[in-house]
PDB file of N, CA and C in Angstrom:
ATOM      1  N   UNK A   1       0.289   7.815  19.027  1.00  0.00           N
ATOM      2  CA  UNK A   1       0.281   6.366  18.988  1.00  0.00           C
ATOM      3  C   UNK A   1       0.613   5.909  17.571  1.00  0.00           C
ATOM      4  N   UNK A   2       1.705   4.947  17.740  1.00  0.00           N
ATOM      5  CA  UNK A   2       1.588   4.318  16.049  1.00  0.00           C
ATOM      6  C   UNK A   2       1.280   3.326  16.059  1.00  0.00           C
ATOM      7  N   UNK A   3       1.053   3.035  14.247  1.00  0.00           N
ATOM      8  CA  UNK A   3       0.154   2.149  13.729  1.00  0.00           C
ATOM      9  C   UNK A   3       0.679   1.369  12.707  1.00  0.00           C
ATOM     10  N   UNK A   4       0.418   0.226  12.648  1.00  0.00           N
ATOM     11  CA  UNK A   4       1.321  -0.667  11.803  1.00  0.00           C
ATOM     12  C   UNK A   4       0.470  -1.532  11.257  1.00  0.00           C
ATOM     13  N   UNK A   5       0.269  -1.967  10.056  1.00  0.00           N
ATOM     14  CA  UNK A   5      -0.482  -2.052   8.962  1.00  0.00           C
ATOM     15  C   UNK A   5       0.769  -3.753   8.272  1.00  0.00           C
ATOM     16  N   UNK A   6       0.522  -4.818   8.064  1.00  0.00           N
ATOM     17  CA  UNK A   6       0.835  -5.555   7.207  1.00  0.00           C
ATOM     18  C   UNK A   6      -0.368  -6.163   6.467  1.00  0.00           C
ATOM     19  N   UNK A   7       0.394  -6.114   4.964  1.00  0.00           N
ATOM     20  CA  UNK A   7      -0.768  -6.078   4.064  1.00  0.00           C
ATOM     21  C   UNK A   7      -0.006  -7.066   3.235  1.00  0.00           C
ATOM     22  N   UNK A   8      -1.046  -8.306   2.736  1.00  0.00           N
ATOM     23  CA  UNK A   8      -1.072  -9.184   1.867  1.00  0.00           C
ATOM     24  C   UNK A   8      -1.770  -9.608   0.912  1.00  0.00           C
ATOM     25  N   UNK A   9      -1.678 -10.169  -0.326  1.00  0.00           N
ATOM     26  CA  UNK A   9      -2.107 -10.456  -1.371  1.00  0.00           C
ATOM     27  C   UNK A   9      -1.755 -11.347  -2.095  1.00  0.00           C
ATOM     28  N   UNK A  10      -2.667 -12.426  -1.622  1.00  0.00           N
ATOM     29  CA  UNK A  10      -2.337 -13.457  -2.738  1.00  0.00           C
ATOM     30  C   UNK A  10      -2.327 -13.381  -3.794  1.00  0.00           C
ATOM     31  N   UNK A  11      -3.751 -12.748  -4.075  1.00  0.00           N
ATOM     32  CA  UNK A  11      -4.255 -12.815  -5.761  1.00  0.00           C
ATOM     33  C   UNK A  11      -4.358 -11.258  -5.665  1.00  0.00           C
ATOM     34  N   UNK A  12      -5.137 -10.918  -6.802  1.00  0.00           N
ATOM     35  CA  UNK A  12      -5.984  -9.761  -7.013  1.00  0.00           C
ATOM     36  C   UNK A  12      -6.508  -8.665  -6.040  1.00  0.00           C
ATOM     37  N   UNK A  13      -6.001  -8.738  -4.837  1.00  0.00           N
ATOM     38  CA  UNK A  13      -7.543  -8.349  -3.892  1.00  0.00           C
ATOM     39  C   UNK A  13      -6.804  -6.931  -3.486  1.00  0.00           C
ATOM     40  N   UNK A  14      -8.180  -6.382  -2.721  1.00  0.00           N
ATOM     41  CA  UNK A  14      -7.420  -4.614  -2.442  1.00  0.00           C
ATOM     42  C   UNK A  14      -7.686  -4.587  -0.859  1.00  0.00           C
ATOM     43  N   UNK A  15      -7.618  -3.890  -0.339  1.00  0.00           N
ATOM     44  CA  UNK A  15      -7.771  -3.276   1.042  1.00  0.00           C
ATOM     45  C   UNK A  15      -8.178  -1.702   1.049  1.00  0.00           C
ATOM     46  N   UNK A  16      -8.541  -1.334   2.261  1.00  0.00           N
ATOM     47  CA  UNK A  16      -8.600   0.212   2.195  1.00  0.00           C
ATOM     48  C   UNK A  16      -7.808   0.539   3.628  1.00  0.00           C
ATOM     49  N   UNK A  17      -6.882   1.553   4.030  1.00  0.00           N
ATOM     50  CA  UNK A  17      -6.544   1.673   5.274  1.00  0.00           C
ATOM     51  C   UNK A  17      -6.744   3.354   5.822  1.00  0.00           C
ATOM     52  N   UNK A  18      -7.306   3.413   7.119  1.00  0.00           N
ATOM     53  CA  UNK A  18      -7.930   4.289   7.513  1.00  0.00           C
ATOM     54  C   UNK A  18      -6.804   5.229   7.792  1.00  0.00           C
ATOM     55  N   UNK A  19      -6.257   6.616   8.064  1.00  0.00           N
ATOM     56  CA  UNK A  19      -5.087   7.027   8.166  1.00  0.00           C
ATOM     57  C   UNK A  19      -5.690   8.143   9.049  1.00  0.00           C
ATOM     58  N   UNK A  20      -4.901   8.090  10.243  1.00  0.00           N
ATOM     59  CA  UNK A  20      -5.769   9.942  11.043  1.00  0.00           C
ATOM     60  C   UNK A  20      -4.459  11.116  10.557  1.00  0.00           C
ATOM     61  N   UNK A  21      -5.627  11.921  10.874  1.00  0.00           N
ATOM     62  CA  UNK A  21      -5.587  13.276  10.815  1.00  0.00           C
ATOM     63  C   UNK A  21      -4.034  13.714  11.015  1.00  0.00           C
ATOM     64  N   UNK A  22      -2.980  14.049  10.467  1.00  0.00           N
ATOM     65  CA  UNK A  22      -2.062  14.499  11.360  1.00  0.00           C
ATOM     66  C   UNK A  22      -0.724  13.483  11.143  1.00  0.00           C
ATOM     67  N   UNK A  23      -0.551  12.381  11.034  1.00  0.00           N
ATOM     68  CA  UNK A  23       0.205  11.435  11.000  1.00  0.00           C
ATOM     69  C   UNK A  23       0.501  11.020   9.825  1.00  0.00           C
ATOM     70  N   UNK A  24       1.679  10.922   9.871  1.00  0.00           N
ATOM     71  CA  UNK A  24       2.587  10.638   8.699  1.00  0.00           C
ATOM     72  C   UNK A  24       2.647   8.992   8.218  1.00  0.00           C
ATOM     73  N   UNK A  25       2.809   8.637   6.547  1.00  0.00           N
ATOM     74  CA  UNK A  25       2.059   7.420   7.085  1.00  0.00           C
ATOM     75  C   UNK A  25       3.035   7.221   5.737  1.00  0.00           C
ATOM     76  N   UNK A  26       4.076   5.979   5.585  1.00  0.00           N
ATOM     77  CA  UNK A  26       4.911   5.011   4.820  1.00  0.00           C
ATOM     78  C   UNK A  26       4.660   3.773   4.462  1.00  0.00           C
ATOM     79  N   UNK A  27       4.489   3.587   3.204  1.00  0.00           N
ATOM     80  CA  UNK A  27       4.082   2.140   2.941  1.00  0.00           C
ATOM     81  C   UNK A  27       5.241   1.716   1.775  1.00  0.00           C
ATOM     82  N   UNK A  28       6.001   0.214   2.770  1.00  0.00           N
ATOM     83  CA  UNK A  28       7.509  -0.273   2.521  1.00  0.00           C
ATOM     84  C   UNK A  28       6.611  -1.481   1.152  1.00  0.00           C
ATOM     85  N   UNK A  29       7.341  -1.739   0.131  1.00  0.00           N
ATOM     86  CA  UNK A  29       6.194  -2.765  -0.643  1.00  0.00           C
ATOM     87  C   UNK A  29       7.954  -3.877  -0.612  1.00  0.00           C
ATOM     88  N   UNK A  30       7.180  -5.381   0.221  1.00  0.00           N
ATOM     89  CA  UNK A  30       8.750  -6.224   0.454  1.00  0.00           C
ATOM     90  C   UNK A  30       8.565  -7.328  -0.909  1.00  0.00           C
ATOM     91  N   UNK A  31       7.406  -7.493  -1.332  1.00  0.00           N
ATOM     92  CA  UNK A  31       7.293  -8.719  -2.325  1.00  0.00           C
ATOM     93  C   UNK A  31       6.230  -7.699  -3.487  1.00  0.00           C
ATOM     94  N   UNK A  32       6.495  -8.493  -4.244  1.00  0.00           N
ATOM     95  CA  UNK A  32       5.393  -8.192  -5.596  1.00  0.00           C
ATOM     96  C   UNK A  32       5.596  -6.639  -6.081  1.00  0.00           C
ATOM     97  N   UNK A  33       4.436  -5.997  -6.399  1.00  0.00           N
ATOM     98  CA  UNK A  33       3.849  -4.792  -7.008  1.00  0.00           C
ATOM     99  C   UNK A  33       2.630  -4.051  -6.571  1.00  0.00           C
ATOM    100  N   UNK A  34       2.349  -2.968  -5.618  1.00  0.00           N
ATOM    101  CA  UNK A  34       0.727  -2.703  -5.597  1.00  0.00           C
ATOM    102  C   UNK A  34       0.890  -1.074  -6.028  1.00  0.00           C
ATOM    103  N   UNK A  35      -0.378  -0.998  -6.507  1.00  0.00           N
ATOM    104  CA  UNK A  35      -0.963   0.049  -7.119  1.00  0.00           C
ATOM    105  C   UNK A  35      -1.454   1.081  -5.674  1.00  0.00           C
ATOM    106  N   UNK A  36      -1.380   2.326  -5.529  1.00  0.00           N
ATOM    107  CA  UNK A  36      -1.936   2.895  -4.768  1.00  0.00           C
ATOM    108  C   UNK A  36      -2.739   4.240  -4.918  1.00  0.00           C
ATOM    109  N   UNK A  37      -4.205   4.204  -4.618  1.00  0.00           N
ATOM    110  CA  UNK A  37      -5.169   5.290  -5.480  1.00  0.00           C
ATOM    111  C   UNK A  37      -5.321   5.099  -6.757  1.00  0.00           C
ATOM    112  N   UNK A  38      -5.247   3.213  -7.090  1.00  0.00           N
ATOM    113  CA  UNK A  38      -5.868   3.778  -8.369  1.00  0.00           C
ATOM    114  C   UNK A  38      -4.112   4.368  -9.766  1.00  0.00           C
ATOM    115  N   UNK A  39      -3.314   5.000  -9.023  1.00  0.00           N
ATOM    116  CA  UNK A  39      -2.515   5.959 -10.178  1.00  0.00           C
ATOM    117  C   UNK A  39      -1.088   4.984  -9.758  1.00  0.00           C
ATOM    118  N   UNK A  40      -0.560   5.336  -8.240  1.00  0.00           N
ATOM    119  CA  UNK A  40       0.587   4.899  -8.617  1.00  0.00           C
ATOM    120  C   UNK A  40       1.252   3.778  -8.317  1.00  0.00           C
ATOM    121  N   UNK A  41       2.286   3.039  -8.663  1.00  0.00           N
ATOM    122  CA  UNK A  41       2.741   1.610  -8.901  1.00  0.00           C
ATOM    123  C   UNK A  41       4.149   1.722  -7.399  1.00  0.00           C
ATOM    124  N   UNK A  42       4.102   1.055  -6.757  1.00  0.00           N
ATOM    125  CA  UNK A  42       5.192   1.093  -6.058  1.00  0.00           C
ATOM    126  C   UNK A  42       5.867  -0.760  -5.912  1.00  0.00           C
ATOM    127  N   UNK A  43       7.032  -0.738  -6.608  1.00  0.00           N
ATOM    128  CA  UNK A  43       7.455  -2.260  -6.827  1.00  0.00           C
ATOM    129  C   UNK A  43       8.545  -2.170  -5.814  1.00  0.00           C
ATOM    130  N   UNK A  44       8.811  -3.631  -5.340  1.00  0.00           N
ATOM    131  CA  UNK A  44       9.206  -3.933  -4.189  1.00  0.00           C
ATOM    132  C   UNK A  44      10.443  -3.664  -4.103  1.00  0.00           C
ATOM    133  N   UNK A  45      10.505  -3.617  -2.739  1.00  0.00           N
ATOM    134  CA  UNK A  45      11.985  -2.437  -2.043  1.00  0.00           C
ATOM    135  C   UNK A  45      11.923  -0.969  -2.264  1.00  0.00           C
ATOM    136  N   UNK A  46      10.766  -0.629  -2.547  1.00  0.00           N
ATOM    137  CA  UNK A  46      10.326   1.245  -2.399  1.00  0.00           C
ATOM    138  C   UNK A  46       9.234   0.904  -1.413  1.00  0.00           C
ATOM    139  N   UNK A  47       9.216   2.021  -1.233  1.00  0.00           N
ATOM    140  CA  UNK A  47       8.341   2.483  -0.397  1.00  0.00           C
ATOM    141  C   UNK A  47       7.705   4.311  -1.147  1.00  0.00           C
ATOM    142  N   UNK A  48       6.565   4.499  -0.259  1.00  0.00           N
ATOM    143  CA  UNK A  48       6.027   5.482  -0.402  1.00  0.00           C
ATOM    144  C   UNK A  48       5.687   6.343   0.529  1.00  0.00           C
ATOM    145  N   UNK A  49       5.537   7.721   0.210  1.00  0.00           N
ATOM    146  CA  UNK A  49       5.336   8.237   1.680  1.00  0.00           C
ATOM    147  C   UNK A  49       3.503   9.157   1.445  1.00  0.00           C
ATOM    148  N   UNK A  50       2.806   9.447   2.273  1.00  0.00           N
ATOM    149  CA  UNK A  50       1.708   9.857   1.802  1.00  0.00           C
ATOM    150  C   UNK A  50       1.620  11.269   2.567  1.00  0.00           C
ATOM    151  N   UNK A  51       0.968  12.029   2.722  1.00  0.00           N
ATOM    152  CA  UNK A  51       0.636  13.036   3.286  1.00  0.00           C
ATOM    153  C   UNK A  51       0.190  13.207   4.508  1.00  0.00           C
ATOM    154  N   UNK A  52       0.188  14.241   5.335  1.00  0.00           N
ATOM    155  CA  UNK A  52      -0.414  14.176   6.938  1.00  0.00           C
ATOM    156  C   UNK A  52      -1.632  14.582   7.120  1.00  0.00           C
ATOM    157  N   UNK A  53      -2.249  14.929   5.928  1.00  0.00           N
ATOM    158  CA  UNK A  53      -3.848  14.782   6.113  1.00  0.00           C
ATOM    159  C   UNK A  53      -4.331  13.130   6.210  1.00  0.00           C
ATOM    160  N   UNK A  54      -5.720  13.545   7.007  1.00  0.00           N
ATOM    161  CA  UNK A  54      -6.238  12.271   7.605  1.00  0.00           C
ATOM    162  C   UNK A  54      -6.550  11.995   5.851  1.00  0.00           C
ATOM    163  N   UNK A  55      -6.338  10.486   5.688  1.00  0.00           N
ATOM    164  CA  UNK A  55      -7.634   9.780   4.251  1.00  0.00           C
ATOM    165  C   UNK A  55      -7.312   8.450   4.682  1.00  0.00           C
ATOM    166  N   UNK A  56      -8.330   8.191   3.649  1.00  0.00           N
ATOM    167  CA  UNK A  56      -7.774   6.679   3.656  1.00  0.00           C
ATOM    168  C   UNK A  56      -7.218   6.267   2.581  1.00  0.00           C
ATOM    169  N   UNK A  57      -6.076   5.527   2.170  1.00  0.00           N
ATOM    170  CA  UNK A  57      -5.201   4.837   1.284  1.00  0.00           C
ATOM    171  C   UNK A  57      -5.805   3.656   0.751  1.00  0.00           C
ATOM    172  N   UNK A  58      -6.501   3.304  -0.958  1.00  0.00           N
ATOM    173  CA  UNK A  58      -6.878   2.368  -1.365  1.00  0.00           C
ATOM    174  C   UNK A  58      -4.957   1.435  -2.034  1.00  0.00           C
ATOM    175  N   UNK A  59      -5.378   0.952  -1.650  1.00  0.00           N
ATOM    176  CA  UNK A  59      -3.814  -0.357  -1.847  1.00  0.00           C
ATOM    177  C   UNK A  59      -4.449  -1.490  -2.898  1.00  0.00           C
ATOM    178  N   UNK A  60      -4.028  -1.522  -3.838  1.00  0.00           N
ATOM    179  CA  UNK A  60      -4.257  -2.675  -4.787  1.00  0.00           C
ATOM    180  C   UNK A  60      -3.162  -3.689  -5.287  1.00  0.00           C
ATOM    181  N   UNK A  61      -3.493  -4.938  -5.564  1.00  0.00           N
ATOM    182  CA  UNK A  61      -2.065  -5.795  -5.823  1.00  0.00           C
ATOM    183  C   UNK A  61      -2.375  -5.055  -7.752  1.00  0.00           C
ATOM    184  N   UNK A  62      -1.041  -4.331  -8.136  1.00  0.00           N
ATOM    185  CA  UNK A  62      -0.806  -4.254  -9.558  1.00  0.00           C
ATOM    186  C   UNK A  62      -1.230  -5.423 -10.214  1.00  0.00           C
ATOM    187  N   UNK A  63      -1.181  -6.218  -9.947  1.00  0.00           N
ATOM    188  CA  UNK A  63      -2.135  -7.560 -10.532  1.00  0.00           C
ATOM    189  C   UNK A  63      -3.420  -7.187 -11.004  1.00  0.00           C
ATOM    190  N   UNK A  64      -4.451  -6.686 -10.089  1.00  0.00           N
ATOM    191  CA  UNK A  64      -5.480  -6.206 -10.642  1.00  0.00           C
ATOM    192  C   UNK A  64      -5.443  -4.699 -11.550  1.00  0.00           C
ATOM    193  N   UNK A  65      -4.952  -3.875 -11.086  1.00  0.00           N
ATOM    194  CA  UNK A  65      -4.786  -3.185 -11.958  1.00  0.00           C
ATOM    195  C   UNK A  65      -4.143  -3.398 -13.322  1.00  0.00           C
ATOM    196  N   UNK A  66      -3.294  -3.869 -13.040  1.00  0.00           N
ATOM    197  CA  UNK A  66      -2.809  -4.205 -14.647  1.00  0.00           C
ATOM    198  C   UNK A  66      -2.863  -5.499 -15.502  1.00  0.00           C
ATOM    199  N   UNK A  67      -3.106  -6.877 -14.391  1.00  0.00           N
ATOM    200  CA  UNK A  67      -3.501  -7.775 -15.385  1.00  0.00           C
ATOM    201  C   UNK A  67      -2.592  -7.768 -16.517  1.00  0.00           C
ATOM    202  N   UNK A  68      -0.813  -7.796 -15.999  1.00  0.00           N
ATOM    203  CA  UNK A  68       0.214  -7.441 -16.894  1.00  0.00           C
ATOM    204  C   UNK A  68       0.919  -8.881 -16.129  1.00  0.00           C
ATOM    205  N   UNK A  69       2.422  -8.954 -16.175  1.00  0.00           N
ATOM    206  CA  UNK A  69       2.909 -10.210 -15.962  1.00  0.00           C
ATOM    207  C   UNK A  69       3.472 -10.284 -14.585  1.00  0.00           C
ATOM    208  N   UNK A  70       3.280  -9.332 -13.631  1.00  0.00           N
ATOM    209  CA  UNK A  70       3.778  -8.528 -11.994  1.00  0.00           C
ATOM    210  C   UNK A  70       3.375  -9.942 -11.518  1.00  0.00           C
ATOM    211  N   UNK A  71       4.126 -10.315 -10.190  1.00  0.00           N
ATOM    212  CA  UNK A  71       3.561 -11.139  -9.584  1.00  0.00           C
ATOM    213  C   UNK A  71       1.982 -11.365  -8.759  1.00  0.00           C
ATOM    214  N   UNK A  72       1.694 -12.644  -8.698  1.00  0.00           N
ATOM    215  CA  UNK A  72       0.313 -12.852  -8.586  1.00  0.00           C
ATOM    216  C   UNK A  72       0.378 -12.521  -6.394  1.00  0.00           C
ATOM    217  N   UNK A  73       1.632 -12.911  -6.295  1.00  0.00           N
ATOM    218  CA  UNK A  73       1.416 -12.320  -4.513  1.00  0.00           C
ATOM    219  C   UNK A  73       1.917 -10.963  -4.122  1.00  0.00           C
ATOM    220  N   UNK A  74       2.089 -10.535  -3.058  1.00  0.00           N
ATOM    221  CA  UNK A  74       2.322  -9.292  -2.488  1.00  0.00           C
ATOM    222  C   UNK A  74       2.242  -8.756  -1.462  1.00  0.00           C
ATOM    223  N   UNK A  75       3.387  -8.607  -0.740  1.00  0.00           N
ATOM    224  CA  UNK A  75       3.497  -8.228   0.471  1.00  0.00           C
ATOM    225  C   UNK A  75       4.128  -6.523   0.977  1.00  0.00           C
ATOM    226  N   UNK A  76       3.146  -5.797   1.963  1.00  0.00           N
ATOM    227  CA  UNK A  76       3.400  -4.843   2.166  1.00  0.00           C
ATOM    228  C   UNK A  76       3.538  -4.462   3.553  1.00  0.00           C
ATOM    229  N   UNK A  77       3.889  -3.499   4.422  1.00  0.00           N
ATOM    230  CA  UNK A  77       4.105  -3.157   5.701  1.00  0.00           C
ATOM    231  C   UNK A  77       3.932  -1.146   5.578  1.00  0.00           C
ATOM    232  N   UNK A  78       2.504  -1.231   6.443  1.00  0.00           N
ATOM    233  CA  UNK A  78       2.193   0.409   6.488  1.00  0.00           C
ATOM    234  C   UNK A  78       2.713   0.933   7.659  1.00  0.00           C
ATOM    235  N   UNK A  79       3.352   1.781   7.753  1.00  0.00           N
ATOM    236  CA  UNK A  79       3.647   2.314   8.975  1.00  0.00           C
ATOM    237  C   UNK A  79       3.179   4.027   9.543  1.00  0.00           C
ATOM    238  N   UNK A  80       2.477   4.613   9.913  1.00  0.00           N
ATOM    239  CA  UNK A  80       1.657   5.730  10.547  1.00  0.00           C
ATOM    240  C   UNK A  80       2.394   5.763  11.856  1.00  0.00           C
ATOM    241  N   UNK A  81       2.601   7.297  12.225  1.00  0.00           N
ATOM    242  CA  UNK A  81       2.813   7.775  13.401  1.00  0.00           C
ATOM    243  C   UNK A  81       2.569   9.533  13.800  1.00  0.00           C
ATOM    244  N   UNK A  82       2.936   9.982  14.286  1.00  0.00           N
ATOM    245  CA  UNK A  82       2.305  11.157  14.738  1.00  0.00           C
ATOM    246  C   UNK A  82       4.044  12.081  14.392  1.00  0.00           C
TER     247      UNK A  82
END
């Protein structure tokens, strides 16, 4: 079964997204800048790909993390499938 994830950010704020076991899981970034785990920066029109172990993915708008000049919104689209 897949799973589809749109993620927004006005300001500052984070999310956490649950990811199973097994499934491959892409996160497209269409507006802004977010930080992911904390380490890495993915700016818009990349995407990222994560691993097929189950975790969960902390997503942050680079705004909070860096409190640098990145835009204050941010739009993302997760995509998981088997």
């Amino acid at each position: 079964m897949a799973h589809s994830w749109d993620v927004l950010f006005e300001s500052d704020g984070s999310v956490t997204l649950e990811v199973p076991d097994g499934y491959t899981t892409m996160l497209v970034v269409i507006k802004g800048s977010v930080c992911v785990g904390g380490i890495e920066t993915i700016e818009a029109a990349e995407f990222g790909l994560f691993n097929r172990a189950g975790e969960r993915i902390e997503i942050e708008s680079a705004l909070a993390v860096r409190r640098s000049n990145c835009r204050a919104d941010c739009r993302a689209r997760a995509f998981c499938d088997e």
